[in-house]
C-alpha atoms as a PDB file:
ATOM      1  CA  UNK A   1     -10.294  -4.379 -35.742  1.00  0.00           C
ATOM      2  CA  UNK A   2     -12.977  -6.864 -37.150  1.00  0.00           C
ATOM      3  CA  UNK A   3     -13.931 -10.091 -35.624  1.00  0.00           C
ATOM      4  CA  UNK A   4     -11.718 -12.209 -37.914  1.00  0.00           C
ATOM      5  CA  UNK A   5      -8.840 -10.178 -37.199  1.00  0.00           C
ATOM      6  CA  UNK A   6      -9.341 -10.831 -33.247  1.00  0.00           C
ATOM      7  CA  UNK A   7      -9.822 -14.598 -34.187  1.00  0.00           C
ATOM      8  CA  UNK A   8      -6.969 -14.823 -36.038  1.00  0.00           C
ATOM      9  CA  UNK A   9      -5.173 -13.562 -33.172  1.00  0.00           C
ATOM     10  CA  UNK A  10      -6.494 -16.766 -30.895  1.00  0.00           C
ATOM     11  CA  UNK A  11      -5.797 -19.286 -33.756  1.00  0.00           C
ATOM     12  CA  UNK A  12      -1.834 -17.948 -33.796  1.00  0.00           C
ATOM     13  CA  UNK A  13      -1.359 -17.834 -30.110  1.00  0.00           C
ATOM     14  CA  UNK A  14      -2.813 -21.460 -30.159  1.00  0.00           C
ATOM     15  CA  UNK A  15      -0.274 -22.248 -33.256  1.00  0.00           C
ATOM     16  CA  UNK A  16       2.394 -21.099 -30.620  1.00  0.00           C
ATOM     17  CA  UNK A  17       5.231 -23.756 -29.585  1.00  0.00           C
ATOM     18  CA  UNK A  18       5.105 -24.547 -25.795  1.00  0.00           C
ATOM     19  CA  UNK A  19       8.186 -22.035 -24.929  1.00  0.00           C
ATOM     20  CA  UNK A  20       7.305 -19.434 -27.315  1.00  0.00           C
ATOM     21  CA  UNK A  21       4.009 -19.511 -25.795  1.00  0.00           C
ATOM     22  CA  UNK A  22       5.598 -18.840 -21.975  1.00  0.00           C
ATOM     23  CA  UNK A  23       7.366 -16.325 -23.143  1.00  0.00           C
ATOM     24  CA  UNK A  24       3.739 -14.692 -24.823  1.00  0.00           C
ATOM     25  CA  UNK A  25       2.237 -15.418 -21.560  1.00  0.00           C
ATOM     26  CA  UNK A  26       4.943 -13.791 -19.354  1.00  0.00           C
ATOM     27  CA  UNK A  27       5.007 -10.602 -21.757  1.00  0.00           C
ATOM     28  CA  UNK A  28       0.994 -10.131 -21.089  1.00  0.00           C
ATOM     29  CA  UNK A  29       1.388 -10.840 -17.639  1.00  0.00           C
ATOM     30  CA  UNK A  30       4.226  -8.008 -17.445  1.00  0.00           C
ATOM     31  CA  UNK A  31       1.097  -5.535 -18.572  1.00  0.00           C
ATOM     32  CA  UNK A  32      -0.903  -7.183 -16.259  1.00  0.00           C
ATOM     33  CA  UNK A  33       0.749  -7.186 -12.470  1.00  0.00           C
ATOM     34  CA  UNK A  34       0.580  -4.108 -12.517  1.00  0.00           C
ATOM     35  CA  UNK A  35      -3.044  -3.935 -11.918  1.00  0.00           C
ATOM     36  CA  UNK A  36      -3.073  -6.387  -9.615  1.00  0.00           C
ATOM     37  CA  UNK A  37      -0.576  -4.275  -7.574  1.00  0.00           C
ATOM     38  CA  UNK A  38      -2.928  -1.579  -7.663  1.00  0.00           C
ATOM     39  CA  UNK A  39      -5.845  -2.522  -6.794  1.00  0.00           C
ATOM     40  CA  UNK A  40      -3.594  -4.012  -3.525  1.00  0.00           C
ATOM     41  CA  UNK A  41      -2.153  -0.813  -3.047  1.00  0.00           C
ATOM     42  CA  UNK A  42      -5.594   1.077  -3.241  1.00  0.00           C
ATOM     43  CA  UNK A  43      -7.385  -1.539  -1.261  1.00  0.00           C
ATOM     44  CA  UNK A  44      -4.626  -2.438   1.640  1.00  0.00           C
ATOM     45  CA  UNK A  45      -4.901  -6.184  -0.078  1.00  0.00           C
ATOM     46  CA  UNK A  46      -1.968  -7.389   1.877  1.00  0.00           C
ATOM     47  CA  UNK A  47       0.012 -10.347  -0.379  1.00  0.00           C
ATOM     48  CA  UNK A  48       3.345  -9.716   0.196  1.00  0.00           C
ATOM     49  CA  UNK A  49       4.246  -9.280  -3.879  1.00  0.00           C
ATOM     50  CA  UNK A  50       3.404 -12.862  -4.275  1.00  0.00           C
ATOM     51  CA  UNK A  51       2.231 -11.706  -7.537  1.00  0.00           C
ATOM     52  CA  UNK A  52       5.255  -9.800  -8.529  1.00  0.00           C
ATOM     53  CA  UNK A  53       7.382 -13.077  -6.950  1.00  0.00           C
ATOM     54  CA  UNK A  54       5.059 -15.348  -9.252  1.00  0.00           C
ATOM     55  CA  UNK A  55       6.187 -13.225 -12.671  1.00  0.00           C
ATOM     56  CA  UNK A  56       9.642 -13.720 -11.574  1.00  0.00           C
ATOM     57  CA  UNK A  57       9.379 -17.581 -11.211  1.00  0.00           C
ATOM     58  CA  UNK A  58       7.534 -17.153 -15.109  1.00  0.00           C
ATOM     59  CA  UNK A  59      10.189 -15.317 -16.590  1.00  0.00           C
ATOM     60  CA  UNK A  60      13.089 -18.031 -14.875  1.00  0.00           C
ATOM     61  CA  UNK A  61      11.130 -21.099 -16.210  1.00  0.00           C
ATOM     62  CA  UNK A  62      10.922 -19.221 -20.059  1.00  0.00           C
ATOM     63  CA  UNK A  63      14.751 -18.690 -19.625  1.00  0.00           C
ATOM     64  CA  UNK A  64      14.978 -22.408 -18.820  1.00  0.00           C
ATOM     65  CA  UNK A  65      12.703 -23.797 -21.233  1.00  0.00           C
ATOM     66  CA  UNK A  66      14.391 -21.561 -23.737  1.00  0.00           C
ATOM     67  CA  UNK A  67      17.963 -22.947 -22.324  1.00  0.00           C
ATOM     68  CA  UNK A  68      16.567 -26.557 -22.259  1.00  0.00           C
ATOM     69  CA  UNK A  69      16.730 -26.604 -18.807  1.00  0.00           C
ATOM     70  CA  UNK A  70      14.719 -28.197 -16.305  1.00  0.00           C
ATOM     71  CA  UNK A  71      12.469 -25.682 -14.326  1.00  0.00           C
ATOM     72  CA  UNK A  72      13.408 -25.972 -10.550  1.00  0.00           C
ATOM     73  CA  UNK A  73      10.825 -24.124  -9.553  1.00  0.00           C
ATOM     74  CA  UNK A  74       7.956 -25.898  -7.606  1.00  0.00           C
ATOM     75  CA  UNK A  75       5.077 -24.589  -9.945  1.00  0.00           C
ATOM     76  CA  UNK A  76       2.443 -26.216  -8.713  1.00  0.00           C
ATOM     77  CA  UNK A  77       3.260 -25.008  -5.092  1.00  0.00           C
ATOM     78  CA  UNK A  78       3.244 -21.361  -7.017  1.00  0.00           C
ATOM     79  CA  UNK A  79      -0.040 -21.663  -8.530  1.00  0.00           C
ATOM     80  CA  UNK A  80      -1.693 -22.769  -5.436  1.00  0.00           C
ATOM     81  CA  UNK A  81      -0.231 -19.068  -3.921  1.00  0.00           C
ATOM     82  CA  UNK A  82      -1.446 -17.138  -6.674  1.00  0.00           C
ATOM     83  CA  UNK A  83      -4.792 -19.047  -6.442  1.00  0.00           C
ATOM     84  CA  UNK A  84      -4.914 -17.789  -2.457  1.00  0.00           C
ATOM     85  CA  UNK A  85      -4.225 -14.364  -3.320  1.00  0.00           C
ATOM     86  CA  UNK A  86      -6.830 -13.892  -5.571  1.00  0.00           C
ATOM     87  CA  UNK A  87      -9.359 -11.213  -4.306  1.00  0.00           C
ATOM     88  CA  UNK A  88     -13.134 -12.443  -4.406  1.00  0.00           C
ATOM     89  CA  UNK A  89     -15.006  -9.685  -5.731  1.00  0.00           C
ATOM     90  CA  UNK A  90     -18.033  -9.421  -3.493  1.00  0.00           C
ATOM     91  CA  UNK A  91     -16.206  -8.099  -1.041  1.00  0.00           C
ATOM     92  CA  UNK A  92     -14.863  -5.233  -2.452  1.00  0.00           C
ATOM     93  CA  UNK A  93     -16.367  -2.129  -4.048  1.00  0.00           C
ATOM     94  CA  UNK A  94     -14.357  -1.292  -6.727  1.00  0.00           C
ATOM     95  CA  UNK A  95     -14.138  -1.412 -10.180  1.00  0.00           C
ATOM     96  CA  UNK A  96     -10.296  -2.213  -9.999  1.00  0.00           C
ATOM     97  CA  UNK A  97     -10.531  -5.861  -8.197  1.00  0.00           C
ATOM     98  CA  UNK A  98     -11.928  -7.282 -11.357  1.00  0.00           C
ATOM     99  CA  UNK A  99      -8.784  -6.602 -13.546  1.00  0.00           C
ATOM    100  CA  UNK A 100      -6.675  -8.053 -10.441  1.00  0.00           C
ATOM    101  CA  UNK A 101      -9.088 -11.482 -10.328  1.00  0.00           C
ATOM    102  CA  UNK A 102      -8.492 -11.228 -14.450  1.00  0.00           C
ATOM    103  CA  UNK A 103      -4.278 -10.757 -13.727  1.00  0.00           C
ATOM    104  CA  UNK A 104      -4.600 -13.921 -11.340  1.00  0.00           C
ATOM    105  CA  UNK A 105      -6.672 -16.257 -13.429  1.00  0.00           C
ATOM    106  CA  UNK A 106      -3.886 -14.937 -16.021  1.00  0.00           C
ATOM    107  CA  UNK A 107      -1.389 -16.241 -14.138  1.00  0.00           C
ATOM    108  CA  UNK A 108      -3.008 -19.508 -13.156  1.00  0.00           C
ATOM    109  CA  UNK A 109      -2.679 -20.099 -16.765  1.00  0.00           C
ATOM    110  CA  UNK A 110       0.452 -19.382 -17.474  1.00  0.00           C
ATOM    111  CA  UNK A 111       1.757 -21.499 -14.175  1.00  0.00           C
ATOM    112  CA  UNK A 112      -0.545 -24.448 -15.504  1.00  0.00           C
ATOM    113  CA  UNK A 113       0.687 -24.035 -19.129  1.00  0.00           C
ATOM    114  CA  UNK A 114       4.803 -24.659 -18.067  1.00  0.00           C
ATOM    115  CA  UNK A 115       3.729 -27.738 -15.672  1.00  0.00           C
ATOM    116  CA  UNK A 116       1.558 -28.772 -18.994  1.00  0.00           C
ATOM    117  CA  UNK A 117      -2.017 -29.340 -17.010  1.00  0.00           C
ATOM    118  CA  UNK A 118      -3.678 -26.368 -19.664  1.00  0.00           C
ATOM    119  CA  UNK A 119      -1.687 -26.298 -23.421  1.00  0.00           C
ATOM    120  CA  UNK A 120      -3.997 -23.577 -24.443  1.00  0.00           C
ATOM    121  CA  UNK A 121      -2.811 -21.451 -21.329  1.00  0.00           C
ATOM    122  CA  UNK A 122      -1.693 -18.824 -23.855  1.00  0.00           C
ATOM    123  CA  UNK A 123      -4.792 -18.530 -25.336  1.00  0.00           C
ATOM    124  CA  UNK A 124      -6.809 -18.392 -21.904  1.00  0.00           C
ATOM    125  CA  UNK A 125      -4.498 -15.487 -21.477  1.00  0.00           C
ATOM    126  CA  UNK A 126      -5.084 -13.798 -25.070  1.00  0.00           C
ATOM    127  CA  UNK A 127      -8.618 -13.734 -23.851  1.00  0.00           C
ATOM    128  CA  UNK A 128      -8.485 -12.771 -20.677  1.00  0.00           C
ATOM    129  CA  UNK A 129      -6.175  -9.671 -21.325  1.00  0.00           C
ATOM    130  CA  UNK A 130      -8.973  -8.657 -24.079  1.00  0.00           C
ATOM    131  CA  UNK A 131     -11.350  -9.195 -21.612  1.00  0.00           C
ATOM    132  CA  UNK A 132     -10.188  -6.926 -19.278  1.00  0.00           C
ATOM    133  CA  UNK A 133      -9.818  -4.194 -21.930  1.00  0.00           C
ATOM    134  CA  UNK A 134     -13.545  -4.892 -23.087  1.00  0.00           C
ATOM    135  CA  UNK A 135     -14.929  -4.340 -19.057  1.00  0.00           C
ATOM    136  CA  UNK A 136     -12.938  -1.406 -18.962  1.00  0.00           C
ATOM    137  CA  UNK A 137     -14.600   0.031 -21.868  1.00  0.00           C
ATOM    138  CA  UNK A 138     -17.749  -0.585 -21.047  1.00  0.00           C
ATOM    139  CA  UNK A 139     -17.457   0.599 -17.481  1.00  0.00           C
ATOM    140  CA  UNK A 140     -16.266   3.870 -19.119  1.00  0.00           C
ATOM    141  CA  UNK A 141     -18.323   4.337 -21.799  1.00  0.00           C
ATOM    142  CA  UNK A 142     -21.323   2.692 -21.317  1.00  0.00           C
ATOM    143  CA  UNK A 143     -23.154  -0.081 -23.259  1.00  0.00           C
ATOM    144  CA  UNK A 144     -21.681  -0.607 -26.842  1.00  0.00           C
ATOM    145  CA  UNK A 145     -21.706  -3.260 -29.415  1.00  0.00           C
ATOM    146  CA  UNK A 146     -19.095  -5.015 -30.398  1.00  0.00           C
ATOM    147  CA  UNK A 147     -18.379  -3.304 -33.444  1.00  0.00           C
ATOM    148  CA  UNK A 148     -17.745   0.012 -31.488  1.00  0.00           C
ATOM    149  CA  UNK A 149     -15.804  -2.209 -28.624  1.00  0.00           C
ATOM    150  CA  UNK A 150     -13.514  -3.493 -31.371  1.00  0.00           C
ATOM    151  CA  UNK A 151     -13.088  -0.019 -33.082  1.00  0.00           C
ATOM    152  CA  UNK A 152     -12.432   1.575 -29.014  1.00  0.00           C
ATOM    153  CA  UNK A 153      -8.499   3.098 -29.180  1.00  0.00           C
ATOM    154  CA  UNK A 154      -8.126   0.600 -25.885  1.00  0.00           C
ATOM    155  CA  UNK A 155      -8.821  -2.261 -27.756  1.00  0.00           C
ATOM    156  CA  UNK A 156      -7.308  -1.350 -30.656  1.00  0.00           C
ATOM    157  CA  UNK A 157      -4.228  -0.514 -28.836  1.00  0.00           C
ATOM    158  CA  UNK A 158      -4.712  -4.038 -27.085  1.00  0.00           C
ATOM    159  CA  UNK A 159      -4.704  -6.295 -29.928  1.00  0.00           C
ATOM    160  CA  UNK A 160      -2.321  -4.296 -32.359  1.00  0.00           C
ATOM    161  CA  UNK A 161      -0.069  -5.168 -28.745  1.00  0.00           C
ATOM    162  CA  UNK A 162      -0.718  -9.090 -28.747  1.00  0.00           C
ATOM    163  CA  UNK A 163      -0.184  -9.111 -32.836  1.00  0.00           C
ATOM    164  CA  UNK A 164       2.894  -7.610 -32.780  1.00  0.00           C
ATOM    165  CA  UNK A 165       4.018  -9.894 -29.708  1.00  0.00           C
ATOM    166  CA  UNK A 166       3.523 -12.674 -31.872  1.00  0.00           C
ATOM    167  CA  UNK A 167       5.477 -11.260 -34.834  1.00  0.00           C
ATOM    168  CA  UNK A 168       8.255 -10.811 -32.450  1.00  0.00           C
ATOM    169  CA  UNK A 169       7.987 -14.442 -31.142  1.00  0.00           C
ATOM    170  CA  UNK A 170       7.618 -16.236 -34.699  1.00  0.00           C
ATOM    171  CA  UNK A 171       9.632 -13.962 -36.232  1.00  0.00           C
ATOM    172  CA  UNK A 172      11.838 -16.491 -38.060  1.00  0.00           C
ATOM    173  CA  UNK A 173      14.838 -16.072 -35.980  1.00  0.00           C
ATOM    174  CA  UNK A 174      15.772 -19.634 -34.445  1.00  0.00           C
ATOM    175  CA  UNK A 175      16.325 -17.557 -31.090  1.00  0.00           C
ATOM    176  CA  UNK A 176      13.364 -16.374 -29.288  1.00  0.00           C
ATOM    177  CA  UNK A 177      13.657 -13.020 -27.474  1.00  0.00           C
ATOM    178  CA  UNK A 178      15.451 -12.667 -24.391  1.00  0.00           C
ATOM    179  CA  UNK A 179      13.381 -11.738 -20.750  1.00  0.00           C
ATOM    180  CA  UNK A 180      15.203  -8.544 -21.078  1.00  0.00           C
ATOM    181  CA  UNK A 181      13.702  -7.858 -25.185  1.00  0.00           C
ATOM    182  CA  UNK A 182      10.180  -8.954 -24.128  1.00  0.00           C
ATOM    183  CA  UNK A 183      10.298  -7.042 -20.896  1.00  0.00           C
ATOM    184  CA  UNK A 184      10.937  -3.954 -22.576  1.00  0.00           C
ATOM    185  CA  UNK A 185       8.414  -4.747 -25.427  1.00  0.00           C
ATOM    186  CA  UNK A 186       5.771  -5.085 -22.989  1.00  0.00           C
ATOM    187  CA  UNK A 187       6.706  -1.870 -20.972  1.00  0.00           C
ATOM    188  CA  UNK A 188       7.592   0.274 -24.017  1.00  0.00           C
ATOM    189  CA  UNK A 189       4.523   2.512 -23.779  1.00  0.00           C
ATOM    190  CA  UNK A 190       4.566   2.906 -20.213  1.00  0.00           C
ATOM    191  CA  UNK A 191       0.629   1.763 -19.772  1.00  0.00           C
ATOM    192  CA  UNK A 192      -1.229  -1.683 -18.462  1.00  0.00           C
ATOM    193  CA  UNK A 193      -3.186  -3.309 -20.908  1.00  0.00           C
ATOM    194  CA  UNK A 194      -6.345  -1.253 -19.826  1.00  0.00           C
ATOM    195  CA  UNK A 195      -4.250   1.642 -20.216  1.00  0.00           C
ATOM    196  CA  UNK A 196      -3.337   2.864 -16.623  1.00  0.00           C
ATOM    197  CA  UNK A 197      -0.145   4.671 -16.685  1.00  0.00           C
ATOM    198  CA  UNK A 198       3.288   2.574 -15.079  1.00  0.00           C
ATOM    199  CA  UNK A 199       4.172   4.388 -11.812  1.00  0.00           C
ATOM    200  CA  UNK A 200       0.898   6.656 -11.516  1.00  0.00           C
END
């Protein structure tokens, strides 16, 4: 995948209206948690699911905005939970706490994009989810350039994911996807965005 091709992919998730682009964000989150529940599982990072609870409260405020409802969830009081939960990375020796700071600064934007403090929320996400795949590659494979990063089967797999999440959501059809459509979309080959198998 060549640079423009990745750029492109920035410019149409900032093109995105406002629900369309909760529903992108809550999609890439789905991928994400899971990491984050990992690393607390691995590490004995006691949160209590907040994260899990968090991508709830996402998906109920897409079905709202979607419905033209008001979202009665207190979102800032959310962020400022998912902000406390975030493990600082200094104090842990392990490779997976950076993909589970990366799944809450995720999340941070996606709560801050449906209260309307950060528009470009999706985008921060786009990013951050490439991100992710790009440290994972590196930690695996050593130093690379970023024509052999872009050409990697993880990042490859990675963007072809966010490209055809955006096909789905501007697809034309003056309904967006249900929770239940983009749900399975995001789980349908059973992996995390850095490719660590769902239930392993």
């Amino acid at each position: 995948m060549n640079t423009s091709n990745k750029l492109n992919i920035f410019a149409q998730v900032r093109e995105l209206p406002v629900t369309a682009a909760i529903g992108f964000c809550a999609t890439m989150l789905e991928r994400q948690v899971p990491n984050f529940t990992l690393f607390c599982q691995v590490c004995e990072f006691e949160t209590e699911g907040q994260m899990e609870k968090a991508l709830h409260q996402l998906w109920l405020a897409y079905d709202a905005v979607k419905a033209k409802r008001k979202v009665t969830t207190n979102m800032g009081l959310l962020r400022d939970k998912v902000e406390a939960i975030a493990p600082d990375a200094h104090e842990y020796d392990t490779f997976g706490v950076y993909p589970a700071i990366d799944c809450a600064m995720a999340m941070v934007a996606a709560i801050s994009l449906v209260t309307g403090d950060e528009p470009q929320g999706a985008v921060m996400l786009s990013k951050l989810s490439q991100g992710s795949v790009e440290a994972v590659i590196l930690a695996t494979e050593g130093e690379l350039d970023n024509r052999a990063i872009k050409a990697h089967p993880l990042m490859q797999r990675e963007v072809e994911f966010q490209q055809e999440l955006l096909s789905l959501l501007t697809s034309g059809n003056k309904h967006l996807p249900s929770t239940e459509r983009l749900q399975e979309f995001a789980l349908q080959d059973g992996a995390t965005n850095i490719g660590i198998e769902l239930g392993a």
